[in-house]
Protein backbone atom coordinates (compact mmCIF):
# COMPACT_ATOMS: atom_id res chain seq x y z
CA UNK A 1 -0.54 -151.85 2.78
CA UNK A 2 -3.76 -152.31 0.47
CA UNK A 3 -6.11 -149.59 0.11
CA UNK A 4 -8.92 -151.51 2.02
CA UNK A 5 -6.28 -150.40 4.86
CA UNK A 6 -7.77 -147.17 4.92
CA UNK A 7 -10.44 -145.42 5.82
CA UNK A 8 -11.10 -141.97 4.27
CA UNK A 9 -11.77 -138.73 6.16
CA UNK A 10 -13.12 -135.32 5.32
CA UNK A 11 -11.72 -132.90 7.05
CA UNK A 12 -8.32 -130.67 6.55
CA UNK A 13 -5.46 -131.95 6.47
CA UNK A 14 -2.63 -130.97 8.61
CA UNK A 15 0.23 -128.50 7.35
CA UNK A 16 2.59 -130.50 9.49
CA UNK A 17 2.22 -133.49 7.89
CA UNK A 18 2.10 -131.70 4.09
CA UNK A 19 5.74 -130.64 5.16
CA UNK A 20 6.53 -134.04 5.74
CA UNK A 21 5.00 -135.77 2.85
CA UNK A 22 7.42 -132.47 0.56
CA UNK A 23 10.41 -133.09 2.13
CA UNK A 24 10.10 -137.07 2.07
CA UNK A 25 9.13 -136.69 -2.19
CA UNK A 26 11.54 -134.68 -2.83
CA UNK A 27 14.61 -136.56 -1.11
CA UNK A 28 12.75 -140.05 -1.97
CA UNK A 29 14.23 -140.87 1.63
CA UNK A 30 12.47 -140.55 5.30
CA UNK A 31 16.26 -140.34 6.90
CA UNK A 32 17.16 -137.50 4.69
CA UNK A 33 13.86 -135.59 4.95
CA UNK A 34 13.94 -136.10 8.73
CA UNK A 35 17.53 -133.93 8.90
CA UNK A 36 15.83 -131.41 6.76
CA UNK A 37 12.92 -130.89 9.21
CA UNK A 38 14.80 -131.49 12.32
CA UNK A 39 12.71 -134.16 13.48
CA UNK A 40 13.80 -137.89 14.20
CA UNK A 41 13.16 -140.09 11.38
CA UNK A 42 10.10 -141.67 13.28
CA UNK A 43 8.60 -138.47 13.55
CA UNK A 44 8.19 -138.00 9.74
CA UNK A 45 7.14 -142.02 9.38
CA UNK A 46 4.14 -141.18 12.01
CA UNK A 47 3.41 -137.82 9.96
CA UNK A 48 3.48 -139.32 6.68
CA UNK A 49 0.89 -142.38 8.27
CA UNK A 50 -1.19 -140.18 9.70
CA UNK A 51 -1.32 -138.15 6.22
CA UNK A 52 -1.92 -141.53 4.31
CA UNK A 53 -4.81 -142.31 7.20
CA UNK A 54 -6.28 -138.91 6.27
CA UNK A 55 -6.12 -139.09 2.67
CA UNK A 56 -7.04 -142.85 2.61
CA UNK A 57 -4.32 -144.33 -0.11
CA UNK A 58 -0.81 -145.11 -0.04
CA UNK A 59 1.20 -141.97 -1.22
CA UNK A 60 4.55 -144.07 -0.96
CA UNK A 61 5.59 -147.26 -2.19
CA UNK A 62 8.47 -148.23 0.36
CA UNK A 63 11.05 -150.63 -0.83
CA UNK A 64 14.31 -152.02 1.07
CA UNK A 65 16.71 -149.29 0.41
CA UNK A 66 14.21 -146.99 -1.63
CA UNK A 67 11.13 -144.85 -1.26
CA UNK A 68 9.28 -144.18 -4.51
CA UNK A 69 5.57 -142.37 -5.06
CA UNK A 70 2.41 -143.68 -6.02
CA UNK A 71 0.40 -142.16 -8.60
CA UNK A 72 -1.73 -140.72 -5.63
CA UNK A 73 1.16 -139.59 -3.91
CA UNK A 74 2.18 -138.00 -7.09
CA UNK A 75 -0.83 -136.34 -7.61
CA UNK A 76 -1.06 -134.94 -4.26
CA UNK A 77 2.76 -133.44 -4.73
CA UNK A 78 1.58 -130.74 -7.30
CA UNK A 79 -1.13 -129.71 -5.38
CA UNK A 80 1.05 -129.28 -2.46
CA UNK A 81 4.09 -128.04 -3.93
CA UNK A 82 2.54 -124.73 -5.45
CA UNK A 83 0.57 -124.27 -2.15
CA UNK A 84 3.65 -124.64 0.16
CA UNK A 85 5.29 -122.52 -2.05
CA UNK A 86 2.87 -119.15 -2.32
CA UNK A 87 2.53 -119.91 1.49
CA UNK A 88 6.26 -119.59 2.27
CA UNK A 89 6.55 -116.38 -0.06
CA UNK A 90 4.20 -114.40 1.90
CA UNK A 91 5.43 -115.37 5.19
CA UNK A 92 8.86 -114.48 3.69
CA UNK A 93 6.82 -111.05 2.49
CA UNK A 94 5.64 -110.98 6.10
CA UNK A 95 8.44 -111.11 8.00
CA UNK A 96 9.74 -108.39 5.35
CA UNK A 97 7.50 -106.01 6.05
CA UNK A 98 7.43 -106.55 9.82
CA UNK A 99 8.14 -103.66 11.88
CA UNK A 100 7.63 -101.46 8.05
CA UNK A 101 5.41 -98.56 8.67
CA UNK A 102 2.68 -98.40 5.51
CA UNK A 103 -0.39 -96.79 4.50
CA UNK A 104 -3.11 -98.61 2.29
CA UNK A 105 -4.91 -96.73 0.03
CA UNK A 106 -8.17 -97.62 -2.08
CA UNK A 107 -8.83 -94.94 -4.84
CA UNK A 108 -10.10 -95.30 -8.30
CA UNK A 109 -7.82 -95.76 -11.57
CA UNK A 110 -8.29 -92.03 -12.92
CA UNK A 111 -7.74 -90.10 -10.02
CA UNK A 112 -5.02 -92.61 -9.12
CA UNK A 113 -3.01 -92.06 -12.44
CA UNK A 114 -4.11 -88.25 -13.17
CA UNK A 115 -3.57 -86.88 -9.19
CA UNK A 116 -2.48 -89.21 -6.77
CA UNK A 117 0.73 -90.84 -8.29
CA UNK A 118 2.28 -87.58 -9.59
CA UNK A 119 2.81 -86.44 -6.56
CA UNK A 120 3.78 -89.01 -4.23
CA UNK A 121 7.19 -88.80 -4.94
CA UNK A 122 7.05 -85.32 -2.47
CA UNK A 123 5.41 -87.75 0.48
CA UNK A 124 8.41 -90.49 -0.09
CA UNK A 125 11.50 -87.97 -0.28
CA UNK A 126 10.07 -86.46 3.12
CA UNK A 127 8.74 -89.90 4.75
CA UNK A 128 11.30 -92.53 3.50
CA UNK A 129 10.37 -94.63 6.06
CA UNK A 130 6.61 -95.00 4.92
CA UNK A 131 5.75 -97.43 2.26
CA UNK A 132 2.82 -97.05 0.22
CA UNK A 133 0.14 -99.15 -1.12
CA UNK A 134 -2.28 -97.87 -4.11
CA UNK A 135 -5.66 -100.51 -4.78
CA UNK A 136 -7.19 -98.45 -7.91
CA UNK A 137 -10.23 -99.89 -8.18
CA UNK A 138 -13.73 -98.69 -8.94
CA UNK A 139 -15.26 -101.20 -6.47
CA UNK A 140 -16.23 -99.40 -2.74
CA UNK A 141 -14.70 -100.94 -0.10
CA UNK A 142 -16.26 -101.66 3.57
CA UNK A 143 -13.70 -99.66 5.86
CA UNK A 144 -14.71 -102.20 9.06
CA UNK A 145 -13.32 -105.08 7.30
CA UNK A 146 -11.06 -104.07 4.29
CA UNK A 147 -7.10 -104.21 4.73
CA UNK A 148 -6.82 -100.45 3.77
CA UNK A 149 -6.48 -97.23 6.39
CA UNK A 150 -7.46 -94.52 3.34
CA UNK A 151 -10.06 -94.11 0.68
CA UNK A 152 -10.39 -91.44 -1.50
CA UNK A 153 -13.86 -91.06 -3.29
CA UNK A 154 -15.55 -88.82 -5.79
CA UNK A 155 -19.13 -88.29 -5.00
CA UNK A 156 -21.58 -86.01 -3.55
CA UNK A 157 -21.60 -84.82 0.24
CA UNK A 158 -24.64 -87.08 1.24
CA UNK A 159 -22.82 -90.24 -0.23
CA UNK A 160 -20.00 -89.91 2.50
CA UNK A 161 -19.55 -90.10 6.58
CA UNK A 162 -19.69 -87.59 8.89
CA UNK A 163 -16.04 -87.95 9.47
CA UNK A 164 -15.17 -87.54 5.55
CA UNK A 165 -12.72 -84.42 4.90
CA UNK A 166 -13.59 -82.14 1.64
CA UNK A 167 -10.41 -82.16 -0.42
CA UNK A 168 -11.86 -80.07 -3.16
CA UNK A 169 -15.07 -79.38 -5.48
CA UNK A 170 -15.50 -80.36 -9.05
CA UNK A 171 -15.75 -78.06 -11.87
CA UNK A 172 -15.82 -78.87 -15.89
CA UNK A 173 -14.39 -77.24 -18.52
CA UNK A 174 -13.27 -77.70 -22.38
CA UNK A 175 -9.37 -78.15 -23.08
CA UNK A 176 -7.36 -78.86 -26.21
CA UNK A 177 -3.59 -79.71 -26.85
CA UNK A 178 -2.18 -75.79 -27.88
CA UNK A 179 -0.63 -77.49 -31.22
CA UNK A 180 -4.57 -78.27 -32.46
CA UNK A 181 -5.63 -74.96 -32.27
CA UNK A 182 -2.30 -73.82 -34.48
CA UNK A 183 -4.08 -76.37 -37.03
CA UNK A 184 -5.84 -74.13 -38.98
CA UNK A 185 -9.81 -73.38 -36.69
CA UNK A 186 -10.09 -70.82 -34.50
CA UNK A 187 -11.84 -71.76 -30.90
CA UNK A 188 -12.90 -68.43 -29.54
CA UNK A 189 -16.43 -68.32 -28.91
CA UNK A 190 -18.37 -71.54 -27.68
CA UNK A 191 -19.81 -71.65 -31.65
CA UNK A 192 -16.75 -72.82 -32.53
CA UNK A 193 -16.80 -75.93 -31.48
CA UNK A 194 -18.83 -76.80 -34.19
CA UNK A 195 -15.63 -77.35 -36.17
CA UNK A 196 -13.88 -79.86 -33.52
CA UNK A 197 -14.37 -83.05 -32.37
CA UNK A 198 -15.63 -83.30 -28.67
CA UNK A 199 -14.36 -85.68 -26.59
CA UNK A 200 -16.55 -87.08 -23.11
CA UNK A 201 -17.15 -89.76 -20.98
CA UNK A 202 -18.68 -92.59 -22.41
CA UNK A 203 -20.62 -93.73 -19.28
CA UNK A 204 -22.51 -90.64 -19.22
CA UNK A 205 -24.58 -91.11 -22.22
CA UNK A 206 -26.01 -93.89 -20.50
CA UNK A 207 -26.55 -92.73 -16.66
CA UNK A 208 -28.62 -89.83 -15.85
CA UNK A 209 -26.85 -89.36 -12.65
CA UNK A 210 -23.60 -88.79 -14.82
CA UNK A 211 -25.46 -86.82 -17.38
CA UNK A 212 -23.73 -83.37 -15.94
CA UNK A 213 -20.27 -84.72 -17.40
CA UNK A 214 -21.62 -84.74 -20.99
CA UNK A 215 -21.49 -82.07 -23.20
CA UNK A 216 -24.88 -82.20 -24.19
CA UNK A 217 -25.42 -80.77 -20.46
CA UNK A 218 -22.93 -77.95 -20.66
CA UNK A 219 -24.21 -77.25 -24.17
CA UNK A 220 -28.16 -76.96 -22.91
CA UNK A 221 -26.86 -75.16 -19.74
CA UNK A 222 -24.72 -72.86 -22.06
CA UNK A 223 -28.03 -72.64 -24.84
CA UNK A 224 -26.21 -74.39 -27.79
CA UNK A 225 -28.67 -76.68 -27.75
CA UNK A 226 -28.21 -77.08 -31.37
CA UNK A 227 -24.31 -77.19 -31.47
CA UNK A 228 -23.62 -80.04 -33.60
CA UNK A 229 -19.52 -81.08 -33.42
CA UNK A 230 -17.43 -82.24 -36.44
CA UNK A 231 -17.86 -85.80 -34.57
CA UNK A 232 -18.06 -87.29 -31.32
CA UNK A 233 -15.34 -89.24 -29.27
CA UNK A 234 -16.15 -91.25 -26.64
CA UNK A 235 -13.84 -92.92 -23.83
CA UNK A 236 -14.59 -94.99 -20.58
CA UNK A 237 -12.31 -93.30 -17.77
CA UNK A 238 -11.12 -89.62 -17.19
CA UNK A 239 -7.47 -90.16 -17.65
CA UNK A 240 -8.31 -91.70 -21.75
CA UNK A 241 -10.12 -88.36 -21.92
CA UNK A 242 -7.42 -85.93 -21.10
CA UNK A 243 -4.83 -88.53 -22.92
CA UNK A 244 -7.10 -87.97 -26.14
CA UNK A 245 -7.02 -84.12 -25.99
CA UNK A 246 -3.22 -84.21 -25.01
CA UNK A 247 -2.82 -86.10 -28.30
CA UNK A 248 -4.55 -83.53 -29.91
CA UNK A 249 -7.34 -85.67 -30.57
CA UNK A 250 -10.13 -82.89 -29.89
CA UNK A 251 -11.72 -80.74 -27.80
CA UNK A 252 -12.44 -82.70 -24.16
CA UNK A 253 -14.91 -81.99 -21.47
CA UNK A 254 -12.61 -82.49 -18.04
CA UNK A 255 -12.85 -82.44 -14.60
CA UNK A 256 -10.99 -79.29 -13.73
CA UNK A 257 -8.93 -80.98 -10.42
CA UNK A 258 -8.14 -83.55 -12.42
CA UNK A 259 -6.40 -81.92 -15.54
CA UNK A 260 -5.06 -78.63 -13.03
CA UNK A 261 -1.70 -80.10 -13.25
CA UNK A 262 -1.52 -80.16 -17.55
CA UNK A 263 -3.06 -76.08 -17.57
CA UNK A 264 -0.23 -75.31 -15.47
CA UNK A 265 2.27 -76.79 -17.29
CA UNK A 266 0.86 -75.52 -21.20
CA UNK A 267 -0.05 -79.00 -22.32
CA UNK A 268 -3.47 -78.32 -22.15
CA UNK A 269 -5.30 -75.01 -22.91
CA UNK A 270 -8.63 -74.17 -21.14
CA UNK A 271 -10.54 -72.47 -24.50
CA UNK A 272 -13.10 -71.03 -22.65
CA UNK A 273 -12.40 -70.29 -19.17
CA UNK A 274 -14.90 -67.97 -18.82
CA UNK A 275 -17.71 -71.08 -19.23
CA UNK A 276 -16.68 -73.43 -16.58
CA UNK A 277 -19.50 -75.37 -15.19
CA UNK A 278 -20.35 -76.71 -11.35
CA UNK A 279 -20.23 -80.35 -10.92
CA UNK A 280 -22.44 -81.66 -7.71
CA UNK A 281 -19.46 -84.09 -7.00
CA UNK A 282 -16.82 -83.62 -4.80
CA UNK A 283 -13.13 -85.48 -3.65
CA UNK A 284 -13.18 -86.88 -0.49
CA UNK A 285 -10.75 -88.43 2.27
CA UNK A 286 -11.99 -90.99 4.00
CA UNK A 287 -10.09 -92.95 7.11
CA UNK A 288 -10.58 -96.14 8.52
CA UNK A 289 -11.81 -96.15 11.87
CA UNK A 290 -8.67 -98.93 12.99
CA UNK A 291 -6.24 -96.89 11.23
CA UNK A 292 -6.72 -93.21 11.62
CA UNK A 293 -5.04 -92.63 15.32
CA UNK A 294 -1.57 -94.16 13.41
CA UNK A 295 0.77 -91.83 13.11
CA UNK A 296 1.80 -92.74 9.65
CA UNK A 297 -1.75 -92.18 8.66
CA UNK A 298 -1.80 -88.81 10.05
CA UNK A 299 1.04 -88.34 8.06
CA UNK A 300 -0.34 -88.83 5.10
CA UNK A 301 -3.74 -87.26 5.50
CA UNK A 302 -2.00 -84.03 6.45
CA UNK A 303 0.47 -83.86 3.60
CA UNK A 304 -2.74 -84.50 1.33
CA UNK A 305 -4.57 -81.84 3.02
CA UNK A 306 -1.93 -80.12 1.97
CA UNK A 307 -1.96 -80.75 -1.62
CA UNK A 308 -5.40 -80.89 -1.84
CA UNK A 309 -5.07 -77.08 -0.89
CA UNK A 310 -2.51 -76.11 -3.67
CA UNK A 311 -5.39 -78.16 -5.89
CA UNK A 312 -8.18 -76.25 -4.58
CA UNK A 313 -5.71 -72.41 -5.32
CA UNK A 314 -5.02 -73.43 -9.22
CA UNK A 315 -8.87 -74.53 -10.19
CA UNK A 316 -9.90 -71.07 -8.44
CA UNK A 317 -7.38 -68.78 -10.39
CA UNK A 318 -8.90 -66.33 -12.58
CA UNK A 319 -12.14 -67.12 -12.17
């Protein structure tokens, strides 16, 4: 059959007949490929005509006793093969998870790695049966169209639905590692921190909106305008920042929710408790309107509500 034989098409080509042209490549034989698939070996010579017709070359060269590829058929095998492949993994995936209850979750990487993840291990030893699914990921997702049920944002009230449940406010305050302050400088009074190296987000040196997480801000709000550190230490995300002062890397302006867990333990020390400062943002819990009435979901939200809570206790104590 010469290639004039053909005429070329545009549109899709059938799955059907990709099966076919695998199975007949592979085994180099329509009767063997035809046992594969179940069908009678006419079947797969119509599917694999019909796929020729639609591509518009000969994929197979068919001798007496042999079938052998053409460099188009060839070519068309490692498209297919890969594709076939991921195809069949997430049906296998599919048919997995079928009948699996699970809860999607979109939340950002800091609040993911600092909050969220420490804890779920209490949500999977008393809901064995739910699986979970983390997306940390700066990006906002549209809740009408995205496959997730939960989203957990930090931003201000206006920013958020009517719907949205509070899971706690914001305040910041300076930490250190308890071993740097046995090197040598004392850290009592706010002065002091003349003699450290501050630590802060690096993003809010260049965002006004973000400007209350600098230190600048607390240090104008606190009238140390002219506090000048023993240097400056910059990082991109919240969890770098409380890794830097756990390291004992300096003195770090934190998000008080966020670090709650490393006061309690003694890893980190709040220096000056006494000069915590409001942040406008809050945390937030935010369902999916085709996801909230599952019972799975409630089942999460509630157990959060609950953590948030024990959150909310430990950045009020002694205050």
């Amino acid at each position: 059959m010469s290639p004039t034989d053909f005429s070329p098409r545009t549109r899709p080509i059938g799955v059907g007949q990709l099966r076919a042209f695998e199975a007949v490549a592979r085994h180099l034989n329509f009767r063997a490929a035809s046992e594969e698939l179940a069908l009678t070996q006419s079947a797969v010579t119509r599917q694999i005509q019909a796929l020729e017709d639609e591509v518009g070359v000969s994929l197979f060269l068919r001798h007496t006793r042999a079938v052998e590829l053409t460099a188009a058929g060839a070519q068309l095998l490692q498209a297919v093969l890969p594709s076939l492949e991921r195809m069949d993994n997430a049906v296998r995936q599919i048919r997995r998870s079928a009948g699996r209850k699970s809860v999607a979750i979109s939340t950002w990487a800091s609040f993911a790695s600092m909050w969220l993840i420490p804890r779920l291990e209490a949500f999977q030893s008393e809901n064995p049966d739910i699986d979970i699914r983390i997306d940390a990921s700066d990006a906002l997702v549209d809740l009408d169209t995205a496959d997730v049920d939960l989203v957990l944002r930090y931003t201000q009230a206006s920013n958020v639905p009517a719907h949205a449940v509070h899971l706690f406010d914001e305040q910041l305050t300076p930490v250190v590692s308890p071993w740097l302050l046995k090197s040598g400088r004392s850290l009592q009074r706010a002065e002091d921190l003349a003699h450290f190296t501050l630590i802060e987000a690096n993003e809010a040196q260049h965002s006004q909106p973000m400007a209350w997480l600098t230190w600048r801000h607390w240090l104008d709000v606190y009238r140390l305008r002219k506090l000048e550190p023993k240097r400056w230490l910059y990082f991109g995300y919240a969890y770098q920042i409380a890794q830097a002062a756990l390291a004992g890397q300096g003195v770090a302006l934190t998000r008080m929710p966020l670090v709650a867990d490393s006061l309690r333990s003694g890893d980190l020390i709040e220096v000056l408790p006494g000069m915590r400062l409001d942040s406008p943002m809050a945390y937030w819990l935010i369902a999916a309107p085709h996801s909230h009435a599952r019972p799975e979901v409630q089942a999460f939200c509630e157990w959060l509500a609950g953590q948030a809570a024990q959150t909310r206790q430990a950045i009020s104590k002694d205050r």
